[in-house]
Protein backbone atom coordinates (compact mmCIF):
# COMPACT_ATOMS: atom_id res chain seq x y z
CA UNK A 1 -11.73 12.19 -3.94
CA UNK A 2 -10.27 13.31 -7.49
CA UNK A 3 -11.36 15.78 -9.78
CA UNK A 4 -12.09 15.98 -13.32
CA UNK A 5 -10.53 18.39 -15.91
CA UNK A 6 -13.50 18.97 -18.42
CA UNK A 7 -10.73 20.83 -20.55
CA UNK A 8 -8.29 18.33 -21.28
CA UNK A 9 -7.72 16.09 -24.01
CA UNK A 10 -7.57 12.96 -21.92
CA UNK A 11 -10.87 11.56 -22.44
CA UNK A 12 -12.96 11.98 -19.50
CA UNK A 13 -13.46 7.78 -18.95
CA UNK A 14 -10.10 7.57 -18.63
CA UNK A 15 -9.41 10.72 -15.92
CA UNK A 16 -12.45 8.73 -13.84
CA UNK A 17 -10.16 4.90 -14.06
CA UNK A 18 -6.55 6.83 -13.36
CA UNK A 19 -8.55 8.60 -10.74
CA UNK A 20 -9.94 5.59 -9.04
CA UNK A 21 -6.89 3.97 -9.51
CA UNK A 22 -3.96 6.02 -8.28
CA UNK A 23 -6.49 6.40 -4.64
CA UNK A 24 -6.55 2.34 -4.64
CA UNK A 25 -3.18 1.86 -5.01
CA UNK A 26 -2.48 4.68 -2.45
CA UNK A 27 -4.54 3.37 0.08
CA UNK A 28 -6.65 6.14 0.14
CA UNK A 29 -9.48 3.67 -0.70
CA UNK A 30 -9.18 0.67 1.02
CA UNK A 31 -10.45 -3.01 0.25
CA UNK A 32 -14.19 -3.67 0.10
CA UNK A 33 -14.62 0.08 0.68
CA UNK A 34 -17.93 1.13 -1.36
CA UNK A 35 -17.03 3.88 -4.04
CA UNK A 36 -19.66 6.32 -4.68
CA UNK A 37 -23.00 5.20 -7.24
CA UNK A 38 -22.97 6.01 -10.45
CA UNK A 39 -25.77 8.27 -10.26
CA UNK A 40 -24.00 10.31 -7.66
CA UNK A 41 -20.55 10.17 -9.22
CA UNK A 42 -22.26 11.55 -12.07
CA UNK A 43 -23.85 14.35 -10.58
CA UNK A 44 -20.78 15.74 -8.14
CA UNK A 45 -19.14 15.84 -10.99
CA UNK A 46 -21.47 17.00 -14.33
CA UNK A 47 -20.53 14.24 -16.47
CA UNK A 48 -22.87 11.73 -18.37
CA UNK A 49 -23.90 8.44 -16.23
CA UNK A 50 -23.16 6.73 -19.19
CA UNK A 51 -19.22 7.88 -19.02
CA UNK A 52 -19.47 6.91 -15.68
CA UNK A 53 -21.11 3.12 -16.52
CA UNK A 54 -18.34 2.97 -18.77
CA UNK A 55 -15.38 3.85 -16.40
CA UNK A 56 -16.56 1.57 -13.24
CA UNK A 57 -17.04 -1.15 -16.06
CA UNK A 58 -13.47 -0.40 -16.79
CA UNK A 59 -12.12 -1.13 -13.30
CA UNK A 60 -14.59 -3.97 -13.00
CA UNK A 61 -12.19 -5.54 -15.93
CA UNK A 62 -9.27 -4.32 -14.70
CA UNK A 63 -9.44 -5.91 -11.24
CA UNK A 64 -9.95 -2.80 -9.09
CA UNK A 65 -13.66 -2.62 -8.27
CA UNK A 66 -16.31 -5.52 -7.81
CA UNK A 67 -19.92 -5.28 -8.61
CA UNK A 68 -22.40 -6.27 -6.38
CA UNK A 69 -25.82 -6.31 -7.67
CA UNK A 70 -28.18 -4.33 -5.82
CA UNK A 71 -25.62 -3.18 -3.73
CA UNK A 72 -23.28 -0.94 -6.13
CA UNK A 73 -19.30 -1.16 -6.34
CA UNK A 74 -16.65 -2.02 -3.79
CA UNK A 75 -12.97 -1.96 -3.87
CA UNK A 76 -11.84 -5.23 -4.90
CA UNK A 77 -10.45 -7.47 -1.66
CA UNK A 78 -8.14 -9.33 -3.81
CA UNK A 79 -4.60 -7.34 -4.29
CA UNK A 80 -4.39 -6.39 -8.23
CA UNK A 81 -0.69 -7.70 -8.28
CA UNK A 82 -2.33 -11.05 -7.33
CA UNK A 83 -4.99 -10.82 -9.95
CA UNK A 84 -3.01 -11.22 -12.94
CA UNK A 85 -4.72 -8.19 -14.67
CA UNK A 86 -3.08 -5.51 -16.89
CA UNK A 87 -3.39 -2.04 -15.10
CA UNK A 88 -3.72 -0.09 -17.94
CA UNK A 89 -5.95 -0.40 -21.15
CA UNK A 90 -8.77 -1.58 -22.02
CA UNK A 91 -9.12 -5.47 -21.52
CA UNK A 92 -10.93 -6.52 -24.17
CA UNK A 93 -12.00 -10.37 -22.82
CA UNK A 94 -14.44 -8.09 -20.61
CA UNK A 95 -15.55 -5.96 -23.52
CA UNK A 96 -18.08 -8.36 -25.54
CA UNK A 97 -20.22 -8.48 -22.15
CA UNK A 98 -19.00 -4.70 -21.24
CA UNK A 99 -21.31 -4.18 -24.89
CA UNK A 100 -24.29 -6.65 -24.35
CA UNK A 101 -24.71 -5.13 -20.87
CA UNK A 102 -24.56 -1.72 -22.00
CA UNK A 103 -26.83 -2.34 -25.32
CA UNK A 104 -30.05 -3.41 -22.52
CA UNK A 105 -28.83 -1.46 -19.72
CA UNK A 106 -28.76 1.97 -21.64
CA UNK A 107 -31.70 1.37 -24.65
CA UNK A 108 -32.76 5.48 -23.57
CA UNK A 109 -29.50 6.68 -24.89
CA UNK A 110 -30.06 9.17 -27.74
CA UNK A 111 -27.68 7.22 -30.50
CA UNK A 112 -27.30 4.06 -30.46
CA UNK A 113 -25.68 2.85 -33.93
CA UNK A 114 -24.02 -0.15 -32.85
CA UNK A 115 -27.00 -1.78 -30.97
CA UNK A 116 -29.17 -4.60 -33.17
CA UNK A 117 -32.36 -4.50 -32.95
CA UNK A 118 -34.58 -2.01 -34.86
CA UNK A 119 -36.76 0.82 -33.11
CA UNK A 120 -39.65 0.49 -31.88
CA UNK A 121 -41.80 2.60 -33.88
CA UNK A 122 -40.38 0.40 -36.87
CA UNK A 123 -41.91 -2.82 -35.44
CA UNK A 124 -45.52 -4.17 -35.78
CA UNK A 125 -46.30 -2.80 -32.94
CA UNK A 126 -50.05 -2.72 -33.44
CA UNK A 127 -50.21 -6.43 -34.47
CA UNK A 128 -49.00 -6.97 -30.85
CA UNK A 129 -51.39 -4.56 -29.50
CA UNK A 130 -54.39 -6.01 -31.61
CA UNK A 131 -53.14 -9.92 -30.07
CA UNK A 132 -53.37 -8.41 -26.84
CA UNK A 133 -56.86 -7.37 -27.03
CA UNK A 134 -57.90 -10.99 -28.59
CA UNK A 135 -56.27 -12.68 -25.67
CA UNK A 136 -58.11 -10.51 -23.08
CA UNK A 137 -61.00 -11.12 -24.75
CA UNK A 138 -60.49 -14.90 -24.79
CA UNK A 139 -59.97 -14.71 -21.30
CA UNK A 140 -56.89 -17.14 -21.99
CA UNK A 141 -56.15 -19.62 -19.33
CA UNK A 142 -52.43 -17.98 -17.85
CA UNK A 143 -52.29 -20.75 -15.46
CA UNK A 144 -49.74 -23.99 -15.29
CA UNK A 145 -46.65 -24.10 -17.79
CA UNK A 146 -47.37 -24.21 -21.62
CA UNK A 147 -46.43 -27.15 -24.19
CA UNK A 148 -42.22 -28.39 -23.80
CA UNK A 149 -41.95 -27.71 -27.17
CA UNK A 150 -44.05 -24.28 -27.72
CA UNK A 151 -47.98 -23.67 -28.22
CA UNK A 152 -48.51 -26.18 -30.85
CA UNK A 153 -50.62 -23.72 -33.17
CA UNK A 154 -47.35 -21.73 -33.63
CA UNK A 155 -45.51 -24.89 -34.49
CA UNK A 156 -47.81 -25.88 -36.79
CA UNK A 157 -47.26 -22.49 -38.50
CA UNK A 158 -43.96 -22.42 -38.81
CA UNK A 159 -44.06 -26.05 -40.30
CA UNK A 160 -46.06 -24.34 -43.02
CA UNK A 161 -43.70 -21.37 -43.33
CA UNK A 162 -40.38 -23.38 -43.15
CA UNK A 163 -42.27 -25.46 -46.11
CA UNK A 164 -42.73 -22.19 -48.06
CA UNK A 165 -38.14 -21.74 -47.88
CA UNK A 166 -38.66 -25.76 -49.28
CA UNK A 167 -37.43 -26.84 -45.41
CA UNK A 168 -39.30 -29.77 -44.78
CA UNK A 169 -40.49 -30.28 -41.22
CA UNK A 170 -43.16 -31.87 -39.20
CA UNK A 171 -44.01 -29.81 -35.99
CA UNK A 172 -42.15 -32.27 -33.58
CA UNK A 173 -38.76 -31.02 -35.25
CA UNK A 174 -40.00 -27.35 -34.46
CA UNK A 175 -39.04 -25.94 -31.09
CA UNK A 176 -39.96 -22.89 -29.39
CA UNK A 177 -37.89 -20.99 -27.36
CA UNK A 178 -36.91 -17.41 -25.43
CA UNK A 179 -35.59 -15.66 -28.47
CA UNK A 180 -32.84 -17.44 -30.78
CA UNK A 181 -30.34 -16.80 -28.08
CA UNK A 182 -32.12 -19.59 -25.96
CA UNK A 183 -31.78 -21.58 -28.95
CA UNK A 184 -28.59 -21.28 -29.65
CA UNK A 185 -27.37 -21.86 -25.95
CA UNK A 186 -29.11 -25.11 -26.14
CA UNK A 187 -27.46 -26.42 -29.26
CA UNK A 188 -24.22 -25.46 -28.05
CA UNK A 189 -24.47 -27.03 -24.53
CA UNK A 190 -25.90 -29.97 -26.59
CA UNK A 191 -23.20 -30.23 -29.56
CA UNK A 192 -19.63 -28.75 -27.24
CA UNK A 193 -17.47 -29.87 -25.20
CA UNK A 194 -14.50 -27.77 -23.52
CA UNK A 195 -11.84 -28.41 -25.78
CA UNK A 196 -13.88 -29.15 -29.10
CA UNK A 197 -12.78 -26.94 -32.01
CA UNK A 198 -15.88 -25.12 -33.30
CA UNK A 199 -15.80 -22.96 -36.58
CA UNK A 200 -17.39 -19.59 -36.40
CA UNK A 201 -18.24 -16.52 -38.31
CA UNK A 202 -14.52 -14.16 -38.45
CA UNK A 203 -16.38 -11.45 -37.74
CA UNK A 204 -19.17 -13.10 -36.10
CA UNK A 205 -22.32 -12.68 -33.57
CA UNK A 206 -21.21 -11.56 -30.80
CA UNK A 207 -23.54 -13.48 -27.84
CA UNK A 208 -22.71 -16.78 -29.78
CA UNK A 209 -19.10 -16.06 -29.53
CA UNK A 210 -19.30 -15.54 -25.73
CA UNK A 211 -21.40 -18.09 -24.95
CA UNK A 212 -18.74 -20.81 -26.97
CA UNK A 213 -15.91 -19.10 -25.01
CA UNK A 214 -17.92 -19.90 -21.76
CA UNK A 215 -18.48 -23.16 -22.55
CA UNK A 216 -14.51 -23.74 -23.49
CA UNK A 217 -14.72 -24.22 -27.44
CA UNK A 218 -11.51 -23.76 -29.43
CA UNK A 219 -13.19 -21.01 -31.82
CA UNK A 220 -11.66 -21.08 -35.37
CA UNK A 221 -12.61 -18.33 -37.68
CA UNK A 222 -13.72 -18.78 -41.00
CA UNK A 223 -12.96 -15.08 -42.84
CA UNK A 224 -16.07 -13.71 -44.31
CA UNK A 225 -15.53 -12.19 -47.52
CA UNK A 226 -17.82 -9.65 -49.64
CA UNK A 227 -19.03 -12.81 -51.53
CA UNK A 228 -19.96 -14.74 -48.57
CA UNK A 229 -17.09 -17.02 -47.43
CA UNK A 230 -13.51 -17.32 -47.83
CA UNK A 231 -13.62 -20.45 -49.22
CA UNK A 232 -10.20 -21.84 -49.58
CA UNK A 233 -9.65 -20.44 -46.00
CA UNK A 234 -12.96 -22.39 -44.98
CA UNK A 235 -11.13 -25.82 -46.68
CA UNK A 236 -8.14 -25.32 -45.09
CA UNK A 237 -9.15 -24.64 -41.07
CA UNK A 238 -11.55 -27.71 -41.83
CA UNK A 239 -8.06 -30.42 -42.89
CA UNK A 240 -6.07 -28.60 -40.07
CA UNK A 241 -8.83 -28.49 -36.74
CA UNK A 242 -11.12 -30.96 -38.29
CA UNK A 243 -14.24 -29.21 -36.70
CA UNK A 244 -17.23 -30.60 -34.64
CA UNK A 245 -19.52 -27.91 -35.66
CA UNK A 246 -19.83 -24.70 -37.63
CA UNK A 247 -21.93 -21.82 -36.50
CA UNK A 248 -22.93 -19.78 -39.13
CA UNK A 249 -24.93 -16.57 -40.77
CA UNK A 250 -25.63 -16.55 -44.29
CA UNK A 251 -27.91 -14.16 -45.11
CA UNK A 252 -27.34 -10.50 -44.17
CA UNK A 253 -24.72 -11.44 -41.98
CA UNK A 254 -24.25 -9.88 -38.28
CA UNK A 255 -22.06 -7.84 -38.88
CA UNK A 256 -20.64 -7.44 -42.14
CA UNK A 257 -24.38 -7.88 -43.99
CA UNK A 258 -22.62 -10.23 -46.40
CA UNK A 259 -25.05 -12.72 -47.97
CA UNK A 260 -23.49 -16.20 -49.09
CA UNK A 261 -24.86 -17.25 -52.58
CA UNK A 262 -25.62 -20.73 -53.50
CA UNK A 263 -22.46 -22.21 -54.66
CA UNK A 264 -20.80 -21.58 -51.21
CA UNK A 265 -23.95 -22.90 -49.61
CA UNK A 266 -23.22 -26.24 -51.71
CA UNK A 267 -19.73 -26.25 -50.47
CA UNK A 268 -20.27 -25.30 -46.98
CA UNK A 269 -22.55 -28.84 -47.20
CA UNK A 270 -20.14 -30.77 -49.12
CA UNK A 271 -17.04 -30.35 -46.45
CA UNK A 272 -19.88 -31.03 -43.84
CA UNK A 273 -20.60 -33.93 -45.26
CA UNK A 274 -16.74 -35.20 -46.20
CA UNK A 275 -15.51 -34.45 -42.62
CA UNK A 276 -18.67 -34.98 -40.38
CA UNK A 277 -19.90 -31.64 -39.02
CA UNK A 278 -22.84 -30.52 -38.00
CA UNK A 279 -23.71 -27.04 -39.24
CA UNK A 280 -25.78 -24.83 -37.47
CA UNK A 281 -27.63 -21.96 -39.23
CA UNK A 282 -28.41 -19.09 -37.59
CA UNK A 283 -30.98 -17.22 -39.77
CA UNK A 284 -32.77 -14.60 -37.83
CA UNK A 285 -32.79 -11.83 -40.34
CA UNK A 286 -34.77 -14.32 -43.07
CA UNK A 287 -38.16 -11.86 -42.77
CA UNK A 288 -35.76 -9.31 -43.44
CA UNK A 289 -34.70 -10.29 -46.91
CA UNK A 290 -36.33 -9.20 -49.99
CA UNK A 291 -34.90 -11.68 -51.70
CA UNK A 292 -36.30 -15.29 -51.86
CA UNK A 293 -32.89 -17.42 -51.21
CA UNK A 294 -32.06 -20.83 -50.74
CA UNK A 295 -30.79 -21.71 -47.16
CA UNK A 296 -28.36 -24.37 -45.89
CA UNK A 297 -31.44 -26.00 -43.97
CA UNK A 298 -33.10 -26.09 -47.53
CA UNK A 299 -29.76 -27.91 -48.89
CA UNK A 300 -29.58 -30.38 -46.33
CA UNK A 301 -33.16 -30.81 -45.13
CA UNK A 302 -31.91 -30.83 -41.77
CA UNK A 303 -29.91 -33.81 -41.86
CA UNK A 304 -26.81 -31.72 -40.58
CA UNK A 305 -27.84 -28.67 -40.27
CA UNK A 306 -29.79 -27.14 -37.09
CA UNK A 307 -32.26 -24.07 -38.88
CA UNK A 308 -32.54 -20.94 -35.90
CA UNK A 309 -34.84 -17.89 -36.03
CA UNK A 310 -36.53 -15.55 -34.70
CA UNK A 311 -39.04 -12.91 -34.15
CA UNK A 312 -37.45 -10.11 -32.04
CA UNK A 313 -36.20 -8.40 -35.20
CA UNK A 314 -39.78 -8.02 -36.71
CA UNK A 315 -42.75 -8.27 -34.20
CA UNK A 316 -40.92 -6.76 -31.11
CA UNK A 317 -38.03 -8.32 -29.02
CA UNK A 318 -40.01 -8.01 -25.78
CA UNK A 319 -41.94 -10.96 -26.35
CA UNK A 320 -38.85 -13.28 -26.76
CA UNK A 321 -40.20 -15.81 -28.95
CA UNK A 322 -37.72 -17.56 -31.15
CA UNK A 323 -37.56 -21.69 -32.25
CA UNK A 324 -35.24 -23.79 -34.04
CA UNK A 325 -35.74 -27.02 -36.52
CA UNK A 326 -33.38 -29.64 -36.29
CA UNK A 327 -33.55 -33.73 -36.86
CA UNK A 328 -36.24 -35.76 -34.70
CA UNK A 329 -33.48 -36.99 -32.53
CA UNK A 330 -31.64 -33.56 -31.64
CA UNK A 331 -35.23 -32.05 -31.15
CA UNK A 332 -36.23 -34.55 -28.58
CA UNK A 333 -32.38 -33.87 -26.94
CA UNK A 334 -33.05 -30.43 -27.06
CA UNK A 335 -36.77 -29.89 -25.91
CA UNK A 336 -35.42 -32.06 -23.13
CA UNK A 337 -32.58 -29.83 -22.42
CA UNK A 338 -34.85 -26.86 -22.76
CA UNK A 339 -36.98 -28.31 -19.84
CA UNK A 340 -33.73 -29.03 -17.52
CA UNK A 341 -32.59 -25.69 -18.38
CA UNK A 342 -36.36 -23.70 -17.58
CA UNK A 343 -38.76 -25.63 -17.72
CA UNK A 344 -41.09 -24.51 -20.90
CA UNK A 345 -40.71 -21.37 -22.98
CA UNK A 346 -43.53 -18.26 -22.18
CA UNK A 347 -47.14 -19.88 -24.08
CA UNK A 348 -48.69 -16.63 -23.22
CA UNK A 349 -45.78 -14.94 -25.75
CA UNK A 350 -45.90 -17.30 -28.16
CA UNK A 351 -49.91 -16.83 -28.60
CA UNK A 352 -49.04 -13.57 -28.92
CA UNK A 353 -46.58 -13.82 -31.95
CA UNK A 354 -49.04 -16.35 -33.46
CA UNK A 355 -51.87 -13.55 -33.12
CA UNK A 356 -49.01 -10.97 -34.97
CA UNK A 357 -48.13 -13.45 -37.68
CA UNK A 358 -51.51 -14.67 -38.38
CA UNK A 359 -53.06 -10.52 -38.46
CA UNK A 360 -54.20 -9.96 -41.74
CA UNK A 361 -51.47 -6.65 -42.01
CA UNK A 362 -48.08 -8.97 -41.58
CA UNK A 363 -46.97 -9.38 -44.99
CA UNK A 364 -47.50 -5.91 -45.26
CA UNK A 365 -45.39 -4.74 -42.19
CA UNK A 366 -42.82 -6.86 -43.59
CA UNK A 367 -43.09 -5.37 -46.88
CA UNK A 368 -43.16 -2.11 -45.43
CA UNK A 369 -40.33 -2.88 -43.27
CA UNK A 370 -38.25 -3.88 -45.95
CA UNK A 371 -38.49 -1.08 -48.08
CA UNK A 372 -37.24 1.23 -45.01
CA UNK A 373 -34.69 -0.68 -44.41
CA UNK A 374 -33.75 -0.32 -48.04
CA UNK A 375 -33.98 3.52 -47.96
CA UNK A 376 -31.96 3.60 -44.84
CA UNK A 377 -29.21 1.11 -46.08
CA UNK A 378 -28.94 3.79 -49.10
CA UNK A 379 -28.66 6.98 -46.53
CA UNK A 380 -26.08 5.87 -44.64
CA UNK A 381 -24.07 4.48 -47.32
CA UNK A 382 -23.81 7.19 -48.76
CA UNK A 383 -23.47 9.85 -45.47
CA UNK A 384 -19.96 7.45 -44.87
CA UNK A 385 -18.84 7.77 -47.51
CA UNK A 386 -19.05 11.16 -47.84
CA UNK A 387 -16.81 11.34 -44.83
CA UNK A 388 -14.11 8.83 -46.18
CA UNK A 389 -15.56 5.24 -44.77
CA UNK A 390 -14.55 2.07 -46.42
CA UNK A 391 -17.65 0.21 -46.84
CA UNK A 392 -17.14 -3.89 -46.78
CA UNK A 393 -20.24 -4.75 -48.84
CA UNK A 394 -23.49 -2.91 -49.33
CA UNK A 395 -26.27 -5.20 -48.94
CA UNK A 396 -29.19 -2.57 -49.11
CA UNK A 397 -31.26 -4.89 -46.52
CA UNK A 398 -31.14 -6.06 -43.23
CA UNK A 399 -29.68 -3.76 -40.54
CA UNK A 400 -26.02 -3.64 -40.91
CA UNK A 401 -22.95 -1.88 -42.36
CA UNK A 402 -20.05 -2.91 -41.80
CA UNK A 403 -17.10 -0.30 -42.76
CA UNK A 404 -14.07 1.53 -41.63
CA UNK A 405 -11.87 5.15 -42.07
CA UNK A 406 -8.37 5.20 -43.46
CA UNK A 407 -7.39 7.72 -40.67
CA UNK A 408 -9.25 5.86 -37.53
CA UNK A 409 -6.69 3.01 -36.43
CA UNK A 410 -8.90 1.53 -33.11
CA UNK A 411 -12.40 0.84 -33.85
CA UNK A 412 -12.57 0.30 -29.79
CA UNK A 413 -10.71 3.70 -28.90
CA UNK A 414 -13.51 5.46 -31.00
CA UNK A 415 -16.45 3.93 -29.21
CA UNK A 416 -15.05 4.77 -25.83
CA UNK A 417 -14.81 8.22 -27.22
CA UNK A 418 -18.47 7.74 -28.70
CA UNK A 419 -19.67 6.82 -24.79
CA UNK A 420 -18.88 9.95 -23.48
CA UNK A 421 -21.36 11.70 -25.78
CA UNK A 422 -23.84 9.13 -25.03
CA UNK A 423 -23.40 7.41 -28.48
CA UNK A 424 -23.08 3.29 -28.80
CA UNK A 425 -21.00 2.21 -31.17
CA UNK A 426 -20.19 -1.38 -32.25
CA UNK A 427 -16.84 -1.69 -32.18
CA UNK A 428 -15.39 -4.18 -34.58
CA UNK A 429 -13.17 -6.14 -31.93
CA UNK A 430 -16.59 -7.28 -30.38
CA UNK A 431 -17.06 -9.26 -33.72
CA UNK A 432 -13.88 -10.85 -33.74
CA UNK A 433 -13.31 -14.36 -32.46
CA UNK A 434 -9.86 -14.03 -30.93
CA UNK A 435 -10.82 -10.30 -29.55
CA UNK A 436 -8.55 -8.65 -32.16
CA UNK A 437 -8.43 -5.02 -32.25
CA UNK A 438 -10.01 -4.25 -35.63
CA UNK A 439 -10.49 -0.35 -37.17
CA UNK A 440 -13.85 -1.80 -38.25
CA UNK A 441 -17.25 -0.62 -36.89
CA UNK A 442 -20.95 -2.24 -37.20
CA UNK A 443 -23.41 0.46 -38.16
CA UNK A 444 -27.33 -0.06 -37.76
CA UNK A 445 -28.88 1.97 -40.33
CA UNK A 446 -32.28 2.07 -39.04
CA UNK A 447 -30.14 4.15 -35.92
CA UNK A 448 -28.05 6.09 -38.10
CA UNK A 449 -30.45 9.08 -38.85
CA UNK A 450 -28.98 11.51 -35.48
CA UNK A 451 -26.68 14.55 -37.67
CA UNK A 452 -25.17 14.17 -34.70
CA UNK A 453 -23.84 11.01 -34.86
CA UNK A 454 -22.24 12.15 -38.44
CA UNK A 455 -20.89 15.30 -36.81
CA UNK A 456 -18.81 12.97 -34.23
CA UNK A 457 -17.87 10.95 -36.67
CA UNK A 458 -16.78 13.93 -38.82
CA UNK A 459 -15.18 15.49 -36.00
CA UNK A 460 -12.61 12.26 -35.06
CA UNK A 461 -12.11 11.48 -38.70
CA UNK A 462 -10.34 14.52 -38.58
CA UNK A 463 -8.77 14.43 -35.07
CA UNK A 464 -7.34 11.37 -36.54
């Protein structure tokens, strides 16, 4: 095989691909040979299984291996002249799947800054527990398929909770689905086309931005700005591509935590309505604001826009319950697409989140959630920049900072780095619609309390 030098400056991800590598192209490993598993890679050679994810990944994007599930990785059959893939470097059209996979694949990891979903001990954790009691006790019916459109008790609740943000609704315009991310798939395989030009966040989420490129959508960025939106940039990509749809984050934005105040909220709506796009609001971090704010649903009363949330942020993201609000006729297109797709979301999770919202202690998780949110937001701030971070905005809720250092040119370079100490950064490249290298890095403050974590940083901002 190869061995590592766990002295040298090369980082230790990249001795593992030049390793693999130079044996491939020297025929010492041949096609659809199996290399070793991770796990045993790992241990012949005393290096994390995390560095070791992260290097096979690597030559899983590079063209040399193939993964197999179930069966581990194999030397790829097809030559890598053939392939039409770089040797070297990291290719970052792999890396926004390279990060979803390793943000569920690797939730033990001891840091994990640039993940997005809070911890568990700082979700209502006993509101789930206390639902799962009343449904044993109610001896609740788990067989057949729930309700197309969600367990209609939920619905109904929402309608009343939509009707407290002054979105007007009647409980055949709410549908339920597996987390927002089922609802957002289903819009977009509902509203594009391959070809159509779609505006998006620039930076933006990062599983919407995938799942636009898979479908074959011309993404156009809209620059976010520390005020919201760029506005006269917004204007001008809508006269040159003249959009089908924007998909959009207002409030505590993923993953700049920019919120967009009213007047752009009125203009976003005004060019939707002057060129004819549909707008579709993604607003899953709404229980996380302190602040009582006007939405674009709220604006529009859903005549253009399509209103998505969710619950994984605040009850726990196990349960996957999420629903969107659109007009009668896209929410009869897309409760029928969400049966095509799989048939009807989990009841048995949505009872559950109804059991969690209705629990007498909600408000005051939220309220309690807030607040530590608030005190972490402040914390971190102020921990960056103490070591020389550029912070983009400072929102002091939701889960994000978004910032940078003078002396750190590759946001991406970093996080590779970060992996071989078993730390998860977020990258800012992941963020950007055209896969841009960016010196820009997504920071969840409710993971941000490791010293650790600090002490790498500290430790590259001065290697740099």
């Amino acid at each position: 095989m190869f061995s590592l030098n766990l002295q040298s400056s090369t980082p230790l991800v990249l001795q593992i691909v030049e390793g693999f590598r130079l044996l491939i192209e020297q025929g010492a490993m041949r096609p659809g040979s199996k290399a070793p598993s991770i796990r045993q890679f790992a241990h012949a050679h005393k290096v994390s299984v995390f560095t070791v994810v992260d290097a096979y990944d690597r030559l899983v994007a590079q063209g040399y291996f193939a993964s197999r599930p179930h069966s581990g990785f194999f030397v790829k059959q097809r030559p890598l002249h053939d392939a039409g893939v770089p040797a070297h470097g990291p290719n970052f059209s792999f890396d926004s799947m390279w990060y979803l996979r390793r943000s569920f694949e690797n939730r033990a990891l001891p840091m994990k800054p640039g993940c997005g979903w809070l911890p568990g001990d700082w979700l209502f954790q006993e509101g789930v527990r206390r639902g799962l009691r009343t449904l044993a006790a109610e001896n609740a019916d788990l067989g057949g398929y729930g309700e197309p459109k969600g367990y209609p008790p939920l619905r109904l609740l929402l309608r009343d909770l939509l009707a407290e943000q002054e979105i007007a609704v009647n409980t055949e315009q709410v549908l339920l689905t597996q987390g927002s991310s089922q609802a957002m798939d289903l819009v977009a395989r509902r509203l594009v086309r391959a070809g159509d030009a779609v505006l998006v966040d620039d930076p933006g989420y990062p599983n919407q931005l995938f799942s636009l490129r898979f479908l074959g959508a011309r993404l156009i960025g809209v620059p976010r700005s520390t005020a919201g939106y760029d506005l006269v940039a917004l204007e001008r990509l809508v006269l040159e591509h003249q959009p089908k749809v924007f998909f959009t984050q207002p409030r505590l934005q993923s993953p700049t935590g920019s919120v967009a105040p009213l007047a752009h909220l009125h203009r976003v709506m005004q060019l939707a309505e002057k060129h004819d796009f549909l707008v579709v609001e993604n607003d899953i971090y709404v229980d996380l604001d302190p602040e009582p704010r006007p939405s674009l649903a709220s604006l529009d009363q859903l005549r253009r826009v399509i209103y998505i949330s969710s619950y994984s942020k605040t009850i726990s993201p196990n349960i996957r319950v999420g629903y969107l609000a659109a007009s009668p006729e896209l929410a009869e297109d897309l409760a029928q697409l969400k049966m095509l797709s799989g048939l009807t979301s989990s009841e048995f999770s949505e009872r559950l989140a109804y059991g969690a919202l209705t629990d007498g202690r909600w408000r005051k998780h939220l309220k309690g959630l807030r607040e530590r949110l608030a005190k972490a937001h402040e914390d971190v701030a102020a921990r960056l920049l103490k070591l020389g971070f550029v912070i983009f905005t400072e929102p002091k809720a939701g889960l994000f900072l978004w910032a940078r250092h003078p002396g750190i040119a590759s946001a991406a370079e970093l996080a590779y780095k970060a992996a071989e100490h078993d730390i998860l950064l977020g990258p800012g490249h992941l963020f950007s619609p055209e896969l841009t290298p960016s010196p820009w890095l997504r920071f969840n403050v409710a993971f941000c309390e490791e010293a650790a974590l600090f002490a790498f940083l500290e430790s590259h901002r001065l290697a740099a």
